[in-house]
Protein backbone atom coordinates (compact mmCIF):
# COMPACT_ATOMS: atom_id res chain seq x y z
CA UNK A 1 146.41 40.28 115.07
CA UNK A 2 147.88 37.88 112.38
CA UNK A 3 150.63 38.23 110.16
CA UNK A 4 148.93 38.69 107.49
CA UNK A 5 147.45 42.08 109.21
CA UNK A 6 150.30 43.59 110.07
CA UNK A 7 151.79 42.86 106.44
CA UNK A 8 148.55 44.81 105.17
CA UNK A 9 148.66 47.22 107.87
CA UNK A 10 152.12 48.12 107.31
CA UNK A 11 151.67 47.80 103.30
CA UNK A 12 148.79 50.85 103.61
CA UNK A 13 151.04 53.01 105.90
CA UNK A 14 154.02 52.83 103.02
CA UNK A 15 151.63 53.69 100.37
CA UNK A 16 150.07 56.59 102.41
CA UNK A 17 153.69 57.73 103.12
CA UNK A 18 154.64 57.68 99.52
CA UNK A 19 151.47 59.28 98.43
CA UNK A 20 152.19 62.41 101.20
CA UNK A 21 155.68 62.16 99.84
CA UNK A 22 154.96 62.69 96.13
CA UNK A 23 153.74 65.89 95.54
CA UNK A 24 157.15 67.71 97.44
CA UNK A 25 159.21 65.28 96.08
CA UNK A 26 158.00 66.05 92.51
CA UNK A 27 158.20 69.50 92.71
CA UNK A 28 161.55 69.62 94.12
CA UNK A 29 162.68 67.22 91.20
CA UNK A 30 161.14 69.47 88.52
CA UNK A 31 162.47 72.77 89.90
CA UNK A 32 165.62 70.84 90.24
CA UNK A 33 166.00 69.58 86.65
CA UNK A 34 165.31 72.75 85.32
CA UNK A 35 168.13 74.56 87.20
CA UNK A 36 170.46 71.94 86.40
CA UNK A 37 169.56 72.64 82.87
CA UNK A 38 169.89 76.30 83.28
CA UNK A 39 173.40 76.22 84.82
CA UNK A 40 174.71 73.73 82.28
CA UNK A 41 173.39 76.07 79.33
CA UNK A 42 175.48 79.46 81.34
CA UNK A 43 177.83 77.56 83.12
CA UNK A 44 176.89 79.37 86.21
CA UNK A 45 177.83 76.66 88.85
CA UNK A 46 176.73 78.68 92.16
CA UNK A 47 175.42 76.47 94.97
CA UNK A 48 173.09 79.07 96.46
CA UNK A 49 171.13 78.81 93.15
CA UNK A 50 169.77 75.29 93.61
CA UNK A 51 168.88 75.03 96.74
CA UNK A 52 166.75 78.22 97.56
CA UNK A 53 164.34 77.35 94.42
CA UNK A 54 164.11 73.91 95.52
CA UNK A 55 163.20 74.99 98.90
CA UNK A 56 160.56 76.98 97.49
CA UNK A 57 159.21 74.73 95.67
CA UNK A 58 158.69 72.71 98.26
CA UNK A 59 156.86 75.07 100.59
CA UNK A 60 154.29 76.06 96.99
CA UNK A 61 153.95 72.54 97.02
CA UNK A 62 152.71 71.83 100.49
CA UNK A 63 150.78 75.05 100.07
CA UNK A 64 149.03 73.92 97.00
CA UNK A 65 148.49 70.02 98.33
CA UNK A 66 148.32 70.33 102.18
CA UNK A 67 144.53 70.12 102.42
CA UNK A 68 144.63 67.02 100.50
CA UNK A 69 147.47 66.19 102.46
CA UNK A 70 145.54 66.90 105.39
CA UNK A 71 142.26 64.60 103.82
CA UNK A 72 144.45 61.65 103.28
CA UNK A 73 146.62 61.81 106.55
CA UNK A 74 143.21 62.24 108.34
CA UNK A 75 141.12 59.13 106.73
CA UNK A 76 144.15 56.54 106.68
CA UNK A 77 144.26 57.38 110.83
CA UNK A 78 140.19 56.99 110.65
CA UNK A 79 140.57 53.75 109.11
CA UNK A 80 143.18 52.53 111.00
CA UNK A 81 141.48 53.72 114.55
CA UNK A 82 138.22 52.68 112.97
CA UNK A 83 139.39 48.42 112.18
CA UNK A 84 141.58 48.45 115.89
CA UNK A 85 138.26 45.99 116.78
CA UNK A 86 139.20 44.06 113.81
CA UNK A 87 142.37 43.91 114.66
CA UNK A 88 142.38 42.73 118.50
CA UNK A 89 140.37 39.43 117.65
């Protein structure tokens, strides 16, 4: 294996990472904003009340992206089982 592989291999394995990453993360940001901008409007400042809807949000989202969570996890590990002839040259 060169280099230049591993580079590549490595460089598909961040992007699959950030791609699993995104859909939590983006929920979790939105949920987040808008209870940030809900207890600066009332100046209710309890901690309780931004966590537990982030956590939520985070569980909807894996429920409502996990199979294609699932798809992408499963064909980057195809792939990458798939090349290891390539690979060992």
């Amino acid at each position: 294996m060169t280099g230049v592989t591993a580079v590549a291999i490595g460089i598909s394995a961040m992007k699959t990472a950030l791609l699993l990453s995104a859909p939590v993360l983006v929920f979790s940001l939105v949920i987040g904003l808008l209870i940030s901008i809900l207890q600066a409007a009332t100046q209710i400042q309890e901690m309780t009340l931004t966590f537990v809807p982030k956590i939520f949000a985070a569980v909807l989202a894996v429920v409502i992206f996990g199979p294609w969570m699932l798809r992408l996890m499963i064909s980057y590990t195809t792939q990458l089982i798939s090349n290891i002839p390539m690979y060992v040259r």
